[in-house]
PDB file of N, CA and C in Angstrom:
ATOM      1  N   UNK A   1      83.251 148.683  68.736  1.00  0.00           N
ATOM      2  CA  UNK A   1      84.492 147.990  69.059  1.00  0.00           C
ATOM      3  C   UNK A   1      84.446 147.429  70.481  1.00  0.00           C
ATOM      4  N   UNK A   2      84.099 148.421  71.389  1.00  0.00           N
ATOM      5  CA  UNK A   2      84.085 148.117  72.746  1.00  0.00           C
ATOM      6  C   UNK A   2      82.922 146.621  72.907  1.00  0.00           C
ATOM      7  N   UNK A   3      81.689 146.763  72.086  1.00  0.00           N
ATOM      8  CA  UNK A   3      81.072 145.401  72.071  1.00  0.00           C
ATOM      9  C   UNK A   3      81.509 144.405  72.037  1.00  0.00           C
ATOM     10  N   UNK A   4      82.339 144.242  70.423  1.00  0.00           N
ATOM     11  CA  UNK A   4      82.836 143.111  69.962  1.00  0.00           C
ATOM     12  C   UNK A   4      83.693 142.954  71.653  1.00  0.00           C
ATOM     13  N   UNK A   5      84.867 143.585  72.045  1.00  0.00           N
ATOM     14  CA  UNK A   5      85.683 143.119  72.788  1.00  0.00           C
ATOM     15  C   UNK A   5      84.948 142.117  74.199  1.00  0.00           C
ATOM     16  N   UNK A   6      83.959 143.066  74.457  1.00  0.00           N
ATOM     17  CA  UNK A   6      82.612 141.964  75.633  1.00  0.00           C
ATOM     18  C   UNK A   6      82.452 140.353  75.058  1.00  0.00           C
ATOM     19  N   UNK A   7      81.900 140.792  73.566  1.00  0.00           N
ATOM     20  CA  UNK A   7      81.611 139.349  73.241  1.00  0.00           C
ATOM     21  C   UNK A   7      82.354 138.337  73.412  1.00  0.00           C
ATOM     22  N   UNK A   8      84.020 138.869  73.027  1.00  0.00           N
ATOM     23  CA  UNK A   8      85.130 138.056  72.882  1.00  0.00           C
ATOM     24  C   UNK A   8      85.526 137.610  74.174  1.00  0.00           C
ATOM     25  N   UNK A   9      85.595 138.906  75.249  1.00  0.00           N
ATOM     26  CA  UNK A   9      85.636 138.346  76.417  1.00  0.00           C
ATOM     27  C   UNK A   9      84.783 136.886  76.704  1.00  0.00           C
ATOM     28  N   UNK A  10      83.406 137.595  76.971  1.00  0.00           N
ATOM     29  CA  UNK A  10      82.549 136.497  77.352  1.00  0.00           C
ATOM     30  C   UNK A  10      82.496 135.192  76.874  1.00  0.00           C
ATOM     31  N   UNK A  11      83.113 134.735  75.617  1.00  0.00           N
ATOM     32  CA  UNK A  11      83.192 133.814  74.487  1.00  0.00           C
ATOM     33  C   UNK A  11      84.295 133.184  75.277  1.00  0.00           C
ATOM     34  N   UNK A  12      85.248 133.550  75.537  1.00  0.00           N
ATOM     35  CA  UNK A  12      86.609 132.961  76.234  1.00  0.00           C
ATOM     36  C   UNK A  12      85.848 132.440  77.647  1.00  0.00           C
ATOM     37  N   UNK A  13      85.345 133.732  78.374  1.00  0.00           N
ATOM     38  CA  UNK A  13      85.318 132.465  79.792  1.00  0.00           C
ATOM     39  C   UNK A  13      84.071 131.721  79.451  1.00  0.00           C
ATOM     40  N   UNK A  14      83.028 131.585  78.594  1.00  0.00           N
ATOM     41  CA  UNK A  14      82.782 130.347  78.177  1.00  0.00           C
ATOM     42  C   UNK A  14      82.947 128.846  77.976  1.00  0.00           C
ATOM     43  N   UNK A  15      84.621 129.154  77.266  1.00  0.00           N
ATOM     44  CA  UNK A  15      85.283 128.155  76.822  1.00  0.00           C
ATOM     45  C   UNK A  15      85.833 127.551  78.059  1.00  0.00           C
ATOM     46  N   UNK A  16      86.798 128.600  78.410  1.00  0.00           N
ATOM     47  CA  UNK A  16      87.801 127.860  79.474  1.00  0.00           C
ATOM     48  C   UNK A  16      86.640 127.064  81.039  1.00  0.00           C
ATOM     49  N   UNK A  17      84.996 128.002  81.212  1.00  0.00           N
ATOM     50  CA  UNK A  17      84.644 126.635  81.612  1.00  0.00           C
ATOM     51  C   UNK A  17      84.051 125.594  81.396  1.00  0.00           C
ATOM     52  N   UNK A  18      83.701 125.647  80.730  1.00  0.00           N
ATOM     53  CA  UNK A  18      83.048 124.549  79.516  1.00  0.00           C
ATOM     54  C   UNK A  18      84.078 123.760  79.911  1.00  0.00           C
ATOM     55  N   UNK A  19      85.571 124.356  79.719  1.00  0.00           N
ATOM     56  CA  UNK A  19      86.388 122.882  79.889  1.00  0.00           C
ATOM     57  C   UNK A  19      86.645 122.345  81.488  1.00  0.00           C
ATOM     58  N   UNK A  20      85.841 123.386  82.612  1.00  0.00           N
ATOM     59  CA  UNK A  20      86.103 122.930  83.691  1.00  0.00           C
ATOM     60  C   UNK A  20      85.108 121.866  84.573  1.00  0.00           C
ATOM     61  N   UNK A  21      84.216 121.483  84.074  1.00  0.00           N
ATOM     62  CA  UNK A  21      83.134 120.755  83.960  1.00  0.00           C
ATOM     63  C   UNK A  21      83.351 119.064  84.835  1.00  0.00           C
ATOM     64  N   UNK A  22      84.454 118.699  84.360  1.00  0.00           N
ATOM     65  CA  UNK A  22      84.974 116.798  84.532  1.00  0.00           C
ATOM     66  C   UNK A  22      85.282 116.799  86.217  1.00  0.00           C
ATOM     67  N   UNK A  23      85.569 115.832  86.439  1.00  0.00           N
ATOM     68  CA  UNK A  23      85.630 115.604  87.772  1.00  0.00           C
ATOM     69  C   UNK A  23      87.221 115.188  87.866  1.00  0.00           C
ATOM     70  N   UNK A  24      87.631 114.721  87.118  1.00  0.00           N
ATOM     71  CA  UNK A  24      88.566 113.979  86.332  1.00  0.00           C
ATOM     72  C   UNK A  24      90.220 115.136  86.648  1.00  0.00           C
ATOM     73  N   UNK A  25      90.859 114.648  87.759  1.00  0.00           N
ATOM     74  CA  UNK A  25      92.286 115.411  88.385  1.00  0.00           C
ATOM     75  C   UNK A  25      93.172 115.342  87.378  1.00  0.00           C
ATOM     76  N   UNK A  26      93.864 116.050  86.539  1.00  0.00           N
ATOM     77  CA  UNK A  26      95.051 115.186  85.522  1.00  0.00           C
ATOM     78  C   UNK A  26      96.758 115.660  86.524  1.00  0.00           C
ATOM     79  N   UNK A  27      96.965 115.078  86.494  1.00  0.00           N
ATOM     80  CA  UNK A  27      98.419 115.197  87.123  1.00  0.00           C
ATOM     81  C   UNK A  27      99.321 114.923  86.031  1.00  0.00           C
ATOM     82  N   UNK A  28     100.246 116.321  86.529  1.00  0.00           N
ATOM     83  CA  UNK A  28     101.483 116.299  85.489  1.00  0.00           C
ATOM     84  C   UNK A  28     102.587 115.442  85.722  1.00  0.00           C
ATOM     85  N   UNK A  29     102.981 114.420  84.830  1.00  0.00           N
ATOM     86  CA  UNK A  29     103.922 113.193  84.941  1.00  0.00           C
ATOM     87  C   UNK A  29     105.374 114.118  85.285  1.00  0.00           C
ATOM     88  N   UNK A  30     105.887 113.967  86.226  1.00  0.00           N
ATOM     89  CA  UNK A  30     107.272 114.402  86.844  1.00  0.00           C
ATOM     90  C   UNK A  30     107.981 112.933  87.256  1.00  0.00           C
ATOM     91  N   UNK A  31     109.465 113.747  86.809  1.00  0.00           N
ATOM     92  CA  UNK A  31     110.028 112.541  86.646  1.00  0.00           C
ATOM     93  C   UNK A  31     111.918 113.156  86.759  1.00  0.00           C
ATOM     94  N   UNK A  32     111.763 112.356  88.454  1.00  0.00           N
ATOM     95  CA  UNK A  32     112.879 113.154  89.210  1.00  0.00           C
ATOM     96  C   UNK A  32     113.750 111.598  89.495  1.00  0.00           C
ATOM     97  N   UNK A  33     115.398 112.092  89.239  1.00  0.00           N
ATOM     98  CA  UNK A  33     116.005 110.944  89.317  1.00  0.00           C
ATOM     99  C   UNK A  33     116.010 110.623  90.845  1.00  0.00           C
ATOM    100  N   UNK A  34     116.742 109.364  91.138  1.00  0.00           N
ATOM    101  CA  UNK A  34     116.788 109.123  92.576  1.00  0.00           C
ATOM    102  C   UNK A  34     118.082 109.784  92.778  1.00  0.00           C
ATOM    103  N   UNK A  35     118.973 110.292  92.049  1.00  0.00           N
ATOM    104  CA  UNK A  35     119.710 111.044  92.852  1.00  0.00           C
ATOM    105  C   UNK A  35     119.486 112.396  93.586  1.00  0.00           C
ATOM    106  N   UNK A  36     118.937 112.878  92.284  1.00  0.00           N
ATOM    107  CA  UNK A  36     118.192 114.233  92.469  1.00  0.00           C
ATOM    108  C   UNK A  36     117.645 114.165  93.938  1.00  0.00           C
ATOM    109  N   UNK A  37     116.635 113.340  94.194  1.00  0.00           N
ATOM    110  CA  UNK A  37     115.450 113.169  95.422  1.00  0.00           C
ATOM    111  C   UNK A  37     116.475 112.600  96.435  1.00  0.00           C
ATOM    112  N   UNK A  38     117.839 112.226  96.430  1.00  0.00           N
ATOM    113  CA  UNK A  38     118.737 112.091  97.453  1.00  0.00           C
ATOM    114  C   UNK A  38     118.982 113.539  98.078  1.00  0.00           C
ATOM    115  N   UNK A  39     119.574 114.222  96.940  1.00  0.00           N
ATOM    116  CA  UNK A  39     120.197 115.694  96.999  1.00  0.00           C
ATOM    117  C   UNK A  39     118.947 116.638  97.648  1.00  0.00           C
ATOM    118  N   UNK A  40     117.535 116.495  97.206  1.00  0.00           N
ATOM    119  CA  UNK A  40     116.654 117.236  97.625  1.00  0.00           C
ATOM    120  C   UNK A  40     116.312 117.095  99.148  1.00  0.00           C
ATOM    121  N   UNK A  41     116.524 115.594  99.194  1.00  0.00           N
ATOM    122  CA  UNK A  41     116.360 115.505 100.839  1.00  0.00           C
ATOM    123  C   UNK A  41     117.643 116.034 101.902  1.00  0.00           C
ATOM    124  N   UNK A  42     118.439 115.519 101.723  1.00  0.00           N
ATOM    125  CA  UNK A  42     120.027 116.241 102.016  1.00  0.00           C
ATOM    126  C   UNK A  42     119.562 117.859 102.144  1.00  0.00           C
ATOM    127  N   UNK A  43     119.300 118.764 101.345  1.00  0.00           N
ATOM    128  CA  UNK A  43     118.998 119.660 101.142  1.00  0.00           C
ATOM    129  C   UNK A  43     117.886 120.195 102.474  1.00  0.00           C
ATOM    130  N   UNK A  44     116.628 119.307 102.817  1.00  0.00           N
ATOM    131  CA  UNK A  44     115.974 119.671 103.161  1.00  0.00           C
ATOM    132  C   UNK A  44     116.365 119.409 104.980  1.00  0.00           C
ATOM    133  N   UNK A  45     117.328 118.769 105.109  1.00  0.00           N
ATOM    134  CA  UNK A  45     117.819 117.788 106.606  1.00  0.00           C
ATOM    135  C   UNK A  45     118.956 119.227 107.123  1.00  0.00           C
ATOM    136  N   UNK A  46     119.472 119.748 105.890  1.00  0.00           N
ATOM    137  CA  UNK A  46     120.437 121.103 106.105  1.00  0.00           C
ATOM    138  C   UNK A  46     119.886 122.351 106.588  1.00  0.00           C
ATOM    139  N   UNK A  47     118.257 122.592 106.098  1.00  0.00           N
ATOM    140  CA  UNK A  47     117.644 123.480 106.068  1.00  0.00           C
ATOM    141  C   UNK A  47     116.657 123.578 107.408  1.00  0.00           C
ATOM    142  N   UNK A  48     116.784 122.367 107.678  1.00  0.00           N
ATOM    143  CA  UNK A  48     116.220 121.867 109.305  1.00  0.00           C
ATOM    144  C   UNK A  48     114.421 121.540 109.392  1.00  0.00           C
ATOM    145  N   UNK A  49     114.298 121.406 108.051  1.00  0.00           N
ATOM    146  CA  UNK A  49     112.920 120.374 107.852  1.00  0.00           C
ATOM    147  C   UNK A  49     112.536 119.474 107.964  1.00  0.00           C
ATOM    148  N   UNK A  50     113.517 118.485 108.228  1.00  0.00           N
ATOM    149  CA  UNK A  50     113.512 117.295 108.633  1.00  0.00           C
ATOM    150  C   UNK A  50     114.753 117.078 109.243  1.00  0.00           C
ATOM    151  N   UNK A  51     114.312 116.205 110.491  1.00  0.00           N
ATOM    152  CA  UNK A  51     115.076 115.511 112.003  1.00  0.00           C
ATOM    153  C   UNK A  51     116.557 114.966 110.778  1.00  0.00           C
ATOM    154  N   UNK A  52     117.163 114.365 111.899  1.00  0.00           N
ATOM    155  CA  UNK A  52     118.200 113.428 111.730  1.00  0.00           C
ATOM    156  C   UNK A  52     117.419 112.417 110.965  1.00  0.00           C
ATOM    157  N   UNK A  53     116.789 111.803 112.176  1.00  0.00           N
ATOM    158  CA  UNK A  53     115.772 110.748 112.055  1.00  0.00           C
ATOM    159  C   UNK A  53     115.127 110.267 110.987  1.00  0.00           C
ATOM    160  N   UNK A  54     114.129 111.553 110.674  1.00  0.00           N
ATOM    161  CA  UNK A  54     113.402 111.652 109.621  1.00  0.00           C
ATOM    162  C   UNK A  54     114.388 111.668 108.637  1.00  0.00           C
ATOM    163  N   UNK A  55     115.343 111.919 108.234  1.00  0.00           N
ATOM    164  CA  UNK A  55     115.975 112.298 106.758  1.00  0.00           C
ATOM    165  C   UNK A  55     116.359 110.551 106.601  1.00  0.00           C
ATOM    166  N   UNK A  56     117.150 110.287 107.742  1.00  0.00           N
ATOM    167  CA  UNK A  56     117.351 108.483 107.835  1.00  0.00           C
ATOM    168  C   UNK A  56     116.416 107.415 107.248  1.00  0.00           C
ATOM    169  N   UNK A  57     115.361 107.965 107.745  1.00  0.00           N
ATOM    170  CA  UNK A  57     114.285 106.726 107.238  1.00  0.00           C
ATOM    171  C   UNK A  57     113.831 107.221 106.028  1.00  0.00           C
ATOM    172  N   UNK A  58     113.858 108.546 105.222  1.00  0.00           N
ATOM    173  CA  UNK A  58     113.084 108.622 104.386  1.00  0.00           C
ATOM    174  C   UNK A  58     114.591 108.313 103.022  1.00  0.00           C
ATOM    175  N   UNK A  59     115.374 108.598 103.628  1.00  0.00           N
ATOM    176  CA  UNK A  59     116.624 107.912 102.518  1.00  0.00           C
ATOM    177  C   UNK A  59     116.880 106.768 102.398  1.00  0.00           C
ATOM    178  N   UNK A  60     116.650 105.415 103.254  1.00  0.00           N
ATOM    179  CA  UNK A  60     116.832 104.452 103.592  1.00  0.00           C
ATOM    180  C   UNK A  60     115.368 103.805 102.706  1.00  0.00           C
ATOM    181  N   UNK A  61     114.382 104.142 102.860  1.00  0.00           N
ATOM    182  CA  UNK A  61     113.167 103.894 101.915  1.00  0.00           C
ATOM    183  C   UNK A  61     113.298 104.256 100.156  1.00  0.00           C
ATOM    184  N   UNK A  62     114.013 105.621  99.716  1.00  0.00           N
ATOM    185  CA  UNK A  62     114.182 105.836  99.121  1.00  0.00           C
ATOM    186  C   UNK A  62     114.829 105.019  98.191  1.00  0.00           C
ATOM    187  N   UNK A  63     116.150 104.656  98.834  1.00  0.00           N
ATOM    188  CA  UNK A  63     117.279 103.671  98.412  1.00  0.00           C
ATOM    189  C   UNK A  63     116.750 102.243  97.978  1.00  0.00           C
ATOM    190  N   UNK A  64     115.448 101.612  99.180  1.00  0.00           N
ATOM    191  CA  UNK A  64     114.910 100.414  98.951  1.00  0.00           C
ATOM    192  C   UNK A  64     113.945 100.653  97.887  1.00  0.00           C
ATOM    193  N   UNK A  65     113.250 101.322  97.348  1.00  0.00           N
ATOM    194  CA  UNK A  65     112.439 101.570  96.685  1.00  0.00           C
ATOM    195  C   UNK A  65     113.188 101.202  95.207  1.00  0.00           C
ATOM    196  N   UNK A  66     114.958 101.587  94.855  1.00  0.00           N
ATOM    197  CA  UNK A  66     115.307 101.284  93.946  1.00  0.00           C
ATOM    198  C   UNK A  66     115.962  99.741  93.552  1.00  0.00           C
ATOM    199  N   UNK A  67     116.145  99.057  94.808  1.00  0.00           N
ATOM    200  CA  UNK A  67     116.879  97.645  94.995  1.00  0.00           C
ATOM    201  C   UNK A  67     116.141  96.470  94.284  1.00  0.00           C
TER     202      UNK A  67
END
């Protein structure tokens, strides 16, 4: 029993790198409204991660990005 379970092990990380092989990045499609990414920045200008400044220009880009 204890064999089989090795084999099975070893059989799995086989697989999973077999599939790690590509060079090839896949990025997961996210898909955040522009209000949301208003509120997140707001959020982040409260929390003191970003300046006055910085929250200004990156909302002001934000906004143009949808015009």
């Amino acid at each position: 029993m204890l064999k089989l379970l090795r084999h099975l092990a070893a059989a799995l990380v086989a697989v999973v790198l077999a599939g790690c092989g590509g060079h090839e990045v896949v990025r997961p499609t996210v898909s955040v409204s522009i209000g949301q990414q208003l509120i997140d920045l707001k959020k982040a200008r409260e929390a003191g991660v970003l300046s006055q400044r910085e929250y200004e220009a990156q909302k002001s880009q934000l906004i143009r990005s949808v015009e």
